[in-house]
C-alpha atoms as a PDB file:
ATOM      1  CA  UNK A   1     114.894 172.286  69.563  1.00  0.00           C
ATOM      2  CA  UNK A   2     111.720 170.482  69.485  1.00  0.00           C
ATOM      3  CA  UNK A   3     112.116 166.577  67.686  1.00  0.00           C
ATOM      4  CA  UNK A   4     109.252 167.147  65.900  1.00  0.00           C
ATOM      5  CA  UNK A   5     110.050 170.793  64.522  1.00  0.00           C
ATOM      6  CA  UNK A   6     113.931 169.462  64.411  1.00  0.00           C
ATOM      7  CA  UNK A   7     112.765 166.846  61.553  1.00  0.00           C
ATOM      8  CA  UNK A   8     110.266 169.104  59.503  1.00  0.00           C
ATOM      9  CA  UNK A   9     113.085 171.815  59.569  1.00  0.00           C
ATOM     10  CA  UNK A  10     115.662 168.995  57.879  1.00  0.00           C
ATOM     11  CA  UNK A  11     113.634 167.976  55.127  1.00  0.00           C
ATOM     12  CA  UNK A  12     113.012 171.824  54.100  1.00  0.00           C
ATOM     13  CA  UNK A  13     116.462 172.844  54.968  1.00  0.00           C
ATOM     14  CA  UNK A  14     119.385 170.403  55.369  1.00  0.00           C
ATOM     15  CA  UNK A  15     117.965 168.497  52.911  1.00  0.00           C
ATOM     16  CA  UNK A  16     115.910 170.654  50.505  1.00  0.00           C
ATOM     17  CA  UNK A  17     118.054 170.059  47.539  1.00  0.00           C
ATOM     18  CA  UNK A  18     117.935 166.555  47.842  1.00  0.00           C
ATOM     19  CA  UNK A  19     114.466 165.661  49.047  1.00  0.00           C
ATOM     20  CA  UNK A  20     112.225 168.577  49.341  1.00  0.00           C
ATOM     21  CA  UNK A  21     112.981 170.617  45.582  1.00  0.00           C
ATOM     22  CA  UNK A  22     112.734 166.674  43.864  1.00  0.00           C
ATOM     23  CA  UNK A  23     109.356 166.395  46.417  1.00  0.00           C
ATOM     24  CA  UNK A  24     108.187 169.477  44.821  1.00  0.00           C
ATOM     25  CA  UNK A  25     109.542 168.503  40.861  1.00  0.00           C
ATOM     26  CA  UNK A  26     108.030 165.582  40.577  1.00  0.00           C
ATOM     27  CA  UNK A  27     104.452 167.392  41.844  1.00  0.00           C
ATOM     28  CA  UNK A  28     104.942 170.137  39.380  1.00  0.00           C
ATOM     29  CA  UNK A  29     106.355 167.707  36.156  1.00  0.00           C
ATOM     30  CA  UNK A  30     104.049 165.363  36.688  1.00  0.00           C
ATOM     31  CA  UNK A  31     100.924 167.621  37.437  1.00  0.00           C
ATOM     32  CA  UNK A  32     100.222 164.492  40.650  1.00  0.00           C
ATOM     33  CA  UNK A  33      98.298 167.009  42.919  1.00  0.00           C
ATOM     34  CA  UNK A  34      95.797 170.063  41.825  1.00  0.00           C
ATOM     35  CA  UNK A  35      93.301 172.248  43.298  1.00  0.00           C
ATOM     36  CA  UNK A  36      90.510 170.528  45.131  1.00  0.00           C
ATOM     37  CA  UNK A  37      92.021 167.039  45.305  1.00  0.00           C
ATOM     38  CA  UNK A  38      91.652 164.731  48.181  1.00  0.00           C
ATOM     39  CA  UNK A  39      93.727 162.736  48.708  1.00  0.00           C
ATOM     40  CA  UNK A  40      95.162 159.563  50.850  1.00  0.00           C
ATOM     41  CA  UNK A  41      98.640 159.487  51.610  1.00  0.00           C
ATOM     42  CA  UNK A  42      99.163 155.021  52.409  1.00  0.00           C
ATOM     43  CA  UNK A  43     101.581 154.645  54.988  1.00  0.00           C
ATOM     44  CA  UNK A  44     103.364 151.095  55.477  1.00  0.00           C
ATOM     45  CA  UNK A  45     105.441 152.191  58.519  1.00  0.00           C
ATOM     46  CA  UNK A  46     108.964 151.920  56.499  1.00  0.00           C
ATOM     47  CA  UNK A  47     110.960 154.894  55.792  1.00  0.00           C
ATOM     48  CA  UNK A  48     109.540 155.893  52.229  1.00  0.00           C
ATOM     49  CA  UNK A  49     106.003 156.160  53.281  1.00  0.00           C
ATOM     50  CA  UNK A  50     106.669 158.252  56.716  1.00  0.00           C
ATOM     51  CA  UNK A  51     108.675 160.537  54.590  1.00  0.00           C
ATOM     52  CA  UNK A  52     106.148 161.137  52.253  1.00  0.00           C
ATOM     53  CA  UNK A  53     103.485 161.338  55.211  1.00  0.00           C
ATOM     54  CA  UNK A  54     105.820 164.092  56.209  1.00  0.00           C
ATOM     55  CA  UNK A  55     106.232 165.687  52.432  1.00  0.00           C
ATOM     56  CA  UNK A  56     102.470 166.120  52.172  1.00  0.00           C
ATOM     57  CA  UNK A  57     102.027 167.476  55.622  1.00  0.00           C
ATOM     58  CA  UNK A  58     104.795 170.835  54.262  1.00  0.00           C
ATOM     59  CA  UNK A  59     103.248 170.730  51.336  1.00  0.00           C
ATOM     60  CA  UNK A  60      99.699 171.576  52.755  1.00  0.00           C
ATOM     61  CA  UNK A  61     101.073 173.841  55.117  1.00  0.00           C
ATOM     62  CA  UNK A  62     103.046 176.138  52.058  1.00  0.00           C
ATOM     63  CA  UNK A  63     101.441 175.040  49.025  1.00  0.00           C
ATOM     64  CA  UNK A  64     100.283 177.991  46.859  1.00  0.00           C
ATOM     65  CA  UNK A  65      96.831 176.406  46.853  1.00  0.00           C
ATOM     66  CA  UNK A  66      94.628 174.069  48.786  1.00  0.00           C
ATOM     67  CA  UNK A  67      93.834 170.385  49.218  1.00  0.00           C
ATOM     68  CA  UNK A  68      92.314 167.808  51.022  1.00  0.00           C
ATOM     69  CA  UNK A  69      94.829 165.502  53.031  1.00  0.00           C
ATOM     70  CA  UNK A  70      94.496 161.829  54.985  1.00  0.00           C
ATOM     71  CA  UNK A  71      97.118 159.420  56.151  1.00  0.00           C
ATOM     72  CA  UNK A  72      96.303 155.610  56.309  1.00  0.00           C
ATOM     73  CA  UNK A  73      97.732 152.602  57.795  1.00  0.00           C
ATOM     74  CA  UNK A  74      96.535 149.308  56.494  1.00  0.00           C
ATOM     75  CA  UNK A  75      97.339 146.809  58.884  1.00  0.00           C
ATOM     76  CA  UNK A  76      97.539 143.330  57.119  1.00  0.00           C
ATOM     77  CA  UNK A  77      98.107 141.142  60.088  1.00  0.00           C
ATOM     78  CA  UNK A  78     101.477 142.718  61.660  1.00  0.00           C
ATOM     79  CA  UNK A  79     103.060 141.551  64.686  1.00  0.00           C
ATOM     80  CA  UNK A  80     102.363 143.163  68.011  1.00  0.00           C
ATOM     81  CA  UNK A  81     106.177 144.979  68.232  1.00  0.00           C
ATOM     82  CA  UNK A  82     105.908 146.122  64.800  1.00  0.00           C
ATOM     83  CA  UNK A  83     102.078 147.669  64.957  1.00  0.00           C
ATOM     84  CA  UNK A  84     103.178 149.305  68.073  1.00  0.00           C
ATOM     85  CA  UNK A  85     106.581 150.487  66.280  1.00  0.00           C
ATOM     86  CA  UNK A  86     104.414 152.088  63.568  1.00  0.00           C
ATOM     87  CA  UNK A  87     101.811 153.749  66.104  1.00  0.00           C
ATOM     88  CA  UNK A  88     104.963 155.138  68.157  1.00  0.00           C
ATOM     89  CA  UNK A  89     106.147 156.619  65.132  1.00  0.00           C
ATOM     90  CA  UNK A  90     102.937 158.297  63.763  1.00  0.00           C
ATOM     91  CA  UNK A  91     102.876 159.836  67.487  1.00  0.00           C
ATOM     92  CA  UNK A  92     106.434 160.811  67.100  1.00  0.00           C
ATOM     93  CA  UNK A  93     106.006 162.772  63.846  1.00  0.00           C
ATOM     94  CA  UNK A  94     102.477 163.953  64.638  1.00  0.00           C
ATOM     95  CA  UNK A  95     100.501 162.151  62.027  1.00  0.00           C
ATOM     96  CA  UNK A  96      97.350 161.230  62.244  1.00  0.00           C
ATOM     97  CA  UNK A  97      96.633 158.716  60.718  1.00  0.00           C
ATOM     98  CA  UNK A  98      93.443 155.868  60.307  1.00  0.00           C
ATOM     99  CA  UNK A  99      94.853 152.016  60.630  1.00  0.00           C
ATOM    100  CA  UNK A 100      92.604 149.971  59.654  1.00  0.00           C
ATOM    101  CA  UNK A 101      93.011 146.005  59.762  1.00  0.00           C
ATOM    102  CA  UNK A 102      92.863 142.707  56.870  1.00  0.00           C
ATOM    103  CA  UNK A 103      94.152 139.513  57.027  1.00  0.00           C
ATOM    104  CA  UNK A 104      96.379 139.876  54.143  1.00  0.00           C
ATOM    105  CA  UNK A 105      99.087 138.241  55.331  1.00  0.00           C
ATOM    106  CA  UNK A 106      97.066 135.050  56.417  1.00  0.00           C
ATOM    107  CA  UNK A 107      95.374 135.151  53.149  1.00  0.00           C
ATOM    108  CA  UNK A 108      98.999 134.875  50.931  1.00  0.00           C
ATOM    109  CA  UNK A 109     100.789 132.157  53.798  1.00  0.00           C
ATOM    110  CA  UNK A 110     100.352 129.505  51.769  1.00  0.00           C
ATOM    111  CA  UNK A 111     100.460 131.038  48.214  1.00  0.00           C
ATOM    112  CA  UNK A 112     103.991 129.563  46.586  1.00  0.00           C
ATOM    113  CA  UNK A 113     103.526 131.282  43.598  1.00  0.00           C
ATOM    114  CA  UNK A 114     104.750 135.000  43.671  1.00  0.00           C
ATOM    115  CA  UNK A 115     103.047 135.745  47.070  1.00  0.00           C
ATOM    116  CA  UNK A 116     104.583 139.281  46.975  1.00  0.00           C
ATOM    117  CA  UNK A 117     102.568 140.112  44.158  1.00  0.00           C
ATOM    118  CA  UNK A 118      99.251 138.769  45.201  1.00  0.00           C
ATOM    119  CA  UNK A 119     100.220 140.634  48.770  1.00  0.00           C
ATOM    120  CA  UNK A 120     100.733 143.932  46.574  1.00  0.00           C
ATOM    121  CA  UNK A 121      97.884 143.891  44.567  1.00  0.00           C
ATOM    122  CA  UNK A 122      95.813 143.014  47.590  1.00  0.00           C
ATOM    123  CA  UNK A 123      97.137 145.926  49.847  1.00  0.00           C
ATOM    124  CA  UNK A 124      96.505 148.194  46.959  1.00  0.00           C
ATOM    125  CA  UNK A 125      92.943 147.157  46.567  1.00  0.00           C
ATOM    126  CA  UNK A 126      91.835 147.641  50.220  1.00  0.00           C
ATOM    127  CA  UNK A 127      93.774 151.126  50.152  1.00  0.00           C
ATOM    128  CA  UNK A 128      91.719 152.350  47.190  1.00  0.00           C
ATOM    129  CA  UNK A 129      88.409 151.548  48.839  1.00  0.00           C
ATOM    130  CA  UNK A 130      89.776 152.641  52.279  1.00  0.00           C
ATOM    131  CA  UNK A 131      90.388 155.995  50.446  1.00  0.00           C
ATOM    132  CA  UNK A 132      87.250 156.010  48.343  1.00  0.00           C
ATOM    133  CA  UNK A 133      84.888 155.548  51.870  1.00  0.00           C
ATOM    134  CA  UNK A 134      87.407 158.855  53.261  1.00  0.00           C
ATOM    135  CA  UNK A 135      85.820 160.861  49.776  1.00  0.00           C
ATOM    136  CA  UNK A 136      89.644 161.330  48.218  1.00  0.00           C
ATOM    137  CA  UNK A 137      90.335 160.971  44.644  1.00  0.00           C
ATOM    138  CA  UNK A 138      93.910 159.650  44.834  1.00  0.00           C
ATOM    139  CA  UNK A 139      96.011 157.417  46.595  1.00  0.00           C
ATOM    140  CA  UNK A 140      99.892 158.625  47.565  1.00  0.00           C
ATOM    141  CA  UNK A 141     102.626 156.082  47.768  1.00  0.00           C
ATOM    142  CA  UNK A 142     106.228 156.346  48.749  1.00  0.00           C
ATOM    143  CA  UNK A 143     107.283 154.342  45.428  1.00  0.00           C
ATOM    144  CA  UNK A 144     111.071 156.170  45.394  1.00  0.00           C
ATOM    145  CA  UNK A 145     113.864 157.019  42.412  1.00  0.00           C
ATOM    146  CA  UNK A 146     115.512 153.731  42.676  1.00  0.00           C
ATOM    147  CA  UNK A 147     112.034 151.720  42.870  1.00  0.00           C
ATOM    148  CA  UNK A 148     111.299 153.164  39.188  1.00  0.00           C
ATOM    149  CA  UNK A 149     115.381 152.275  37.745  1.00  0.00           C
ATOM    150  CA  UNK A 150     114.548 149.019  39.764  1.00  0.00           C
ATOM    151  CA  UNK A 151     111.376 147.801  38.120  1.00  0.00           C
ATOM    152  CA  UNK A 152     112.980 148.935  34.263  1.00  0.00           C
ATOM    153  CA  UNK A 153     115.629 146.362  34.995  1.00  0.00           C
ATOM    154  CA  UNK A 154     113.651 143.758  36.996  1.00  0.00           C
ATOM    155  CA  UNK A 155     111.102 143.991  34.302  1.00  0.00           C
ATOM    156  CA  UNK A 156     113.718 143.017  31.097  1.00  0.00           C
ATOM    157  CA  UNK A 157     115.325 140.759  33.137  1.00  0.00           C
ATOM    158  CA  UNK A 158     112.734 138.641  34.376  1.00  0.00           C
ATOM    159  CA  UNK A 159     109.870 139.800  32.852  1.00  0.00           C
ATOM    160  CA  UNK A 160     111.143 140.117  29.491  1.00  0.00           C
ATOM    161  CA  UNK A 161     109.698 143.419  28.698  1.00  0.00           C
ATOM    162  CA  UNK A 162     110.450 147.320  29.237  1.00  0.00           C
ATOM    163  CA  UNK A 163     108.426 149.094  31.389  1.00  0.00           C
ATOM    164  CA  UNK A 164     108.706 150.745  34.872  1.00  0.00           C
ATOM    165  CA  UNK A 165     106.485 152.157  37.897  1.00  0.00           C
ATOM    166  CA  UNK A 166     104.763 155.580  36.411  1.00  0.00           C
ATOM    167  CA  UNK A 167     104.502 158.709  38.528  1.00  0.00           C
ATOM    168  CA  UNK A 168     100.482 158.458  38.157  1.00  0.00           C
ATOM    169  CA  UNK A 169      98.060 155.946  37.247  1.00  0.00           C
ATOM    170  CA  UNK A 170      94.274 155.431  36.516  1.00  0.00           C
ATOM    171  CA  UNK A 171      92.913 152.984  38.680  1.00  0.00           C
ATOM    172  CA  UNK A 172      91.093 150.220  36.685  1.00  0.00           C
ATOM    173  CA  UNK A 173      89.123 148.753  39.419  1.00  0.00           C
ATOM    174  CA  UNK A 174      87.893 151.860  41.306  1.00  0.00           C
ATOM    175  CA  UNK A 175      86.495 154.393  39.262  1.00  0.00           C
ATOM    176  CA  UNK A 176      87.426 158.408  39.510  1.00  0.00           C
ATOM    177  CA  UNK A 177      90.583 157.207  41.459  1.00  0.00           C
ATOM    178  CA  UNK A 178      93.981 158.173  40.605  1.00  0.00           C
ATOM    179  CA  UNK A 179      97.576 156.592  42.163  1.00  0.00           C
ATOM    180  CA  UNK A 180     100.000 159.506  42.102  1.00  0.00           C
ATOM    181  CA  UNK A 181     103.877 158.353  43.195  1.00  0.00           C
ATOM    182  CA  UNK A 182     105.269 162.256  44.756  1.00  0.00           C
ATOM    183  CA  UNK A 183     108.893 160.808  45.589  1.00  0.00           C
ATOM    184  CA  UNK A 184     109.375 159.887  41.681  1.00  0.00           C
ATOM    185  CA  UNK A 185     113.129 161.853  41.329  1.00  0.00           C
ATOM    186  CA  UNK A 186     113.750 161.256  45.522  1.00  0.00           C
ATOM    187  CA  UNK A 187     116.840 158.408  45.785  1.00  0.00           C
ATOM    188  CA  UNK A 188     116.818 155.651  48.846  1.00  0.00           C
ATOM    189  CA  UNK A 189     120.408 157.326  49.755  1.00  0.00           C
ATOM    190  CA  UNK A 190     118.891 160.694  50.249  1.00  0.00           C
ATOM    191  CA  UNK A 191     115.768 159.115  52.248  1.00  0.00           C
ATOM    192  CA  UNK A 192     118.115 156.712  54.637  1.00  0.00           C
ATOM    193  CA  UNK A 193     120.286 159.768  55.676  1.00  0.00           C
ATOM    194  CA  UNK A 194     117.315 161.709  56.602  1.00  0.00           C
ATOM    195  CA  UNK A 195     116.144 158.955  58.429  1.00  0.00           C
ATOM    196  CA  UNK A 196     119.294 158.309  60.509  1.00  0.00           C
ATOM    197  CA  UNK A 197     120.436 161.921  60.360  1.00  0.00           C
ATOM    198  CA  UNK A 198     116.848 162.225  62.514  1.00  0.00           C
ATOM    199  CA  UNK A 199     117.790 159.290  64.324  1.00  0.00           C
ATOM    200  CA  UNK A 200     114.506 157.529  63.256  1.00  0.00           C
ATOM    201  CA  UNK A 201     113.676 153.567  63.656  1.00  0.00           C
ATOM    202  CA  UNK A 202     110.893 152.716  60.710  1.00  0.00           C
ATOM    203  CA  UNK A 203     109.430 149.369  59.714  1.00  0.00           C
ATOM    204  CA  UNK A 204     111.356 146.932  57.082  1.00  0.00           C
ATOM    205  CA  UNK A 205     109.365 144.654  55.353  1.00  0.00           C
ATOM    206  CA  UNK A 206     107.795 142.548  58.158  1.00  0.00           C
ATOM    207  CA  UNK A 207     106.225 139.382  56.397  1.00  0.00           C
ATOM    208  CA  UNK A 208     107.824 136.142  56.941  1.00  0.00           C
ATOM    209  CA  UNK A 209     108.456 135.872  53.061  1.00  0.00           C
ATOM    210  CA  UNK A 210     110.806 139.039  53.043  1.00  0.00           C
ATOM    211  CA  UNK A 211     111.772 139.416  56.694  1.00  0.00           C
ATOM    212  CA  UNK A 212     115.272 137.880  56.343  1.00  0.00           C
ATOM    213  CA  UNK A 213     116.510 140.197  53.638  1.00  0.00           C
ATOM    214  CA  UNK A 214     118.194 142.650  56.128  1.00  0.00           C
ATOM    215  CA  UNK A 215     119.985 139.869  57.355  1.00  0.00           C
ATOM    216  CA  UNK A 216     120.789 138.572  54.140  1.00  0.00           C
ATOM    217  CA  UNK A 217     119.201 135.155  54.836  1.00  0.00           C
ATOM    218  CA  UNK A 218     116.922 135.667  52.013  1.00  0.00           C
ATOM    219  CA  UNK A 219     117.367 137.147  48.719  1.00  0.00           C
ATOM    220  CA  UNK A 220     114.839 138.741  46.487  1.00  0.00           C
ATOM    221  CA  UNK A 221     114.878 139.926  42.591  1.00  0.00           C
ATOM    222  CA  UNK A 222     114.708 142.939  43.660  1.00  0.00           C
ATOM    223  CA  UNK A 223     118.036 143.013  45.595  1.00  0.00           C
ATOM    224  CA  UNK A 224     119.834 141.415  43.047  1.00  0.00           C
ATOM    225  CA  UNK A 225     118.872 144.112  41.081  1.00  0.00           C
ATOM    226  CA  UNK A 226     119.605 147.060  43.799  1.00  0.00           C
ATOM    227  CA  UNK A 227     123.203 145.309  44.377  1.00  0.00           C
ATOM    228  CA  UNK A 228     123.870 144.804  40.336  1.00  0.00           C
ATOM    229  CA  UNK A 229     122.944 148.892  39.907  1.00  0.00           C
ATOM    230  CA  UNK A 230     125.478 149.968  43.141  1.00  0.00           C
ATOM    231  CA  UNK A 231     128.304 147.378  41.269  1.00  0.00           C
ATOM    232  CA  UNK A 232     127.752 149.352  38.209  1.00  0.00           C
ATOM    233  CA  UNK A 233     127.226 152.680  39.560  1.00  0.00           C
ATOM    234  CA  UNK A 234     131.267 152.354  40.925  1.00  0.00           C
ATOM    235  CA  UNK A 235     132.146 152.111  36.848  1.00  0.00           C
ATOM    236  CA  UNK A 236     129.903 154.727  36.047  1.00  0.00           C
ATOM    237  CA  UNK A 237     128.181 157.069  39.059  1.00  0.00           C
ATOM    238  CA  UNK A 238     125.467 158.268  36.380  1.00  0.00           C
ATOM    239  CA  UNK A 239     124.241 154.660  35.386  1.00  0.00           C
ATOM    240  CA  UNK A 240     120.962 154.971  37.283  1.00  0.00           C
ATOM    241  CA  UNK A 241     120.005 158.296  36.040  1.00  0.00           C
ATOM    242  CA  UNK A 242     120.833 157.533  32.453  1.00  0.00           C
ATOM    243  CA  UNK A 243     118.637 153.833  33.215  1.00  0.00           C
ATOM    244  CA  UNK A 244     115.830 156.972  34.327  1.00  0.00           C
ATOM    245  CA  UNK A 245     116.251 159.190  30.947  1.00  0.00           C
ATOM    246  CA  UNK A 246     116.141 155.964  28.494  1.00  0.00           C
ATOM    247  CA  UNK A 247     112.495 155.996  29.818  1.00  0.00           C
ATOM    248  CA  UNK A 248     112.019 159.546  28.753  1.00  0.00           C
ATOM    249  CA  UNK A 249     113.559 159.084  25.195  1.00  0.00           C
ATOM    250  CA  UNK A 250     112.574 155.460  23.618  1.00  0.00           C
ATOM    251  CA  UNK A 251     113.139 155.642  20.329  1.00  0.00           C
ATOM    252  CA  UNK A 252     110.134 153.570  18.389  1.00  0.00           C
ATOM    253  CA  UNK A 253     111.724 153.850  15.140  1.00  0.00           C
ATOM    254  CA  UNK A 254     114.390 151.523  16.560  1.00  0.00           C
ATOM    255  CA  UNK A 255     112.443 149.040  18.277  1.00  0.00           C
ATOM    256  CA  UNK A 256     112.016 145.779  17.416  1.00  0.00           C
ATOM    257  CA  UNK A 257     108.125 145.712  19.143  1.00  0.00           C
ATOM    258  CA  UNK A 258     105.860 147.825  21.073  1.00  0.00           C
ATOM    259  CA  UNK A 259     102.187 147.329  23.199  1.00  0.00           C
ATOM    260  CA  UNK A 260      99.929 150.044  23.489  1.00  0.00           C
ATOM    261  CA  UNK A 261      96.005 149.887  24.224  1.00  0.00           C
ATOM    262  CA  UNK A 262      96.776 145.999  24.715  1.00  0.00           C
ATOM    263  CA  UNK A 263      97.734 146.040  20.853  1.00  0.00           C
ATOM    264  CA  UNK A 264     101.318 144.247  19.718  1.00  0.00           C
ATOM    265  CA  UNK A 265     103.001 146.486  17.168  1.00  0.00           C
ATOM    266  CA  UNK A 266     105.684 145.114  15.017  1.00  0.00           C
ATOM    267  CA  UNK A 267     108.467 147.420  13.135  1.00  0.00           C
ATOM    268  CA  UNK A 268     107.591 145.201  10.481  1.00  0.00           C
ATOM    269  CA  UNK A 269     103.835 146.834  10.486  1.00  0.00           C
ATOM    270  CA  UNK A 270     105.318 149.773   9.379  1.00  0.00           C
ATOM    271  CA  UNK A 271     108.631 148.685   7.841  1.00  0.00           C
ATOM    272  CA  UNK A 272     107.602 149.501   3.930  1.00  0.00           C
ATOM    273  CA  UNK A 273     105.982 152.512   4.763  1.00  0.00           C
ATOM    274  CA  UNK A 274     109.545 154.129   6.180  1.00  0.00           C
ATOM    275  CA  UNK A 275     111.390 155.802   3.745  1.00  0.00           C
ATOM    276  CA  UNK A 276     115.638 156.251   4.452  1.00  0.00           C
END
């Protein structure tokens, strides 16, 4: 069988309960793509984003209506190998795709002070004017299940609030633009077996801030966090989709404080007014 056809076929058949019916959930729950839309799928070369490339590209082809579809590649400065590994596998899974070049990476070297953020919010900004020149509406990223448990649990812990990645966003800096996240309910497990099950070589992370972390020579928030969830997931294998339904069921009336519209609300503000 054809490579190309061999990996389409998994994602609709070995894997369709795993990847392709959550694809096609989180689409449908969320209400991230509809009639007419245009939209810019941002590929960074790693596993998440070519899957998603590869998500949209089914979608289009059996969708019960139409839409309007690009692929991007936003080069910030890569090395050589890994542009080339990222242009060999675009050819590989026959997607075309626009890279265009910044000088992100120079821009953040000697930042000290949370560099992956300023290198996030940057890449994000050049893909929603990338998109808006291409005439799409939305940007598509391959933000996964265990990004969105991730950030809850990131975000108490260090940031000392609760909030996680949503499966769409308004953009405030680029007006009519939308972010939709399609691989909301998808887990990294399910993505990595696809990926080797294909026998597929993607992109890790590949500035010099993060580049070490497959070695284990550096160590990020974010894999403390991954690691603490698998140590807790052996005492209870339904800890990260509980973590995923706490976010669908807060209960304000126990709730010590709450922001909304950039407004603090205390229980206190409404204490007296709460009858037993």
């Amino acid at each position: 069988m054809d490579k190309l056809l061999e990996i389409e076929r998994s994602i609709i058949k070995k894997y369709r309960n795993n990847i392709w019916k959550k694809f096609i959930r989180a689409v449908v729950d969320y209400k991230l793509i509809e009639p007419n839309d245009n939209i810019a799928v941002c590929i960074s070369g790693g596993k998440d984003s070519m899957l998603l490339a590869k998500c949209m590209q089914e979608l289009k082809k059996h969708g019960k209506f139409d839409f309007g579809l690009k692929f991007i590649v936003m080069d910030p400065g890569y090395a050589k190998p890994n542009r080339e590994l990222i242009e060999s596998n675009l050819k590989l899974l026959n997607i075309d795709a626009e890279i265009f070049e910044t000088n992100i990476f120079n821009a953040v070297t000697e930042i000290t002070d949370s560099p992956c953020y300023l290198c996030a919010r940057m890449r994000r900004g050049y893909l929603y004017k990338k998109a808006q020149s291409l005439g799409c509406n939305k940007i598509a990223l391959g933000h996964h299940f265990d990004d969105v448990i991730e950030t809850v649990l990131l975000s108490m812990f260090y940031g000392a609030e609760f909030k996680t990645m949503m499966p769409k966003l308004h953009s405030t800096n680029h007006k009519g633009m939308e972010l939709i996240r399609p691989l909301y309910y998808v887990k990294e497990a399910d993505i990595k077996h696809w990926q080797t099950y294909n026998g597929l070589k993607f992109l890790q992370c590949a500035c010099k801030f993060t580049e070490g972390l497959a070695t284990g020579k550096i160590s990020g928030k974010r894999t403390e966090i991954k690691n603490l969830i698998s140590s807790l997931r052996e005492i209870n294998e339904n800890v990260d989709i509980n973590i995923f339904r706490s976010l669908c069921s807060v209960n304000l009336s126990t709730i010590l404080g709450y922001k909304k519209d950039n407004k603090t609300i205390s229980f206190l503000d409404y204490y007296d007014k709460i009858s037993d």
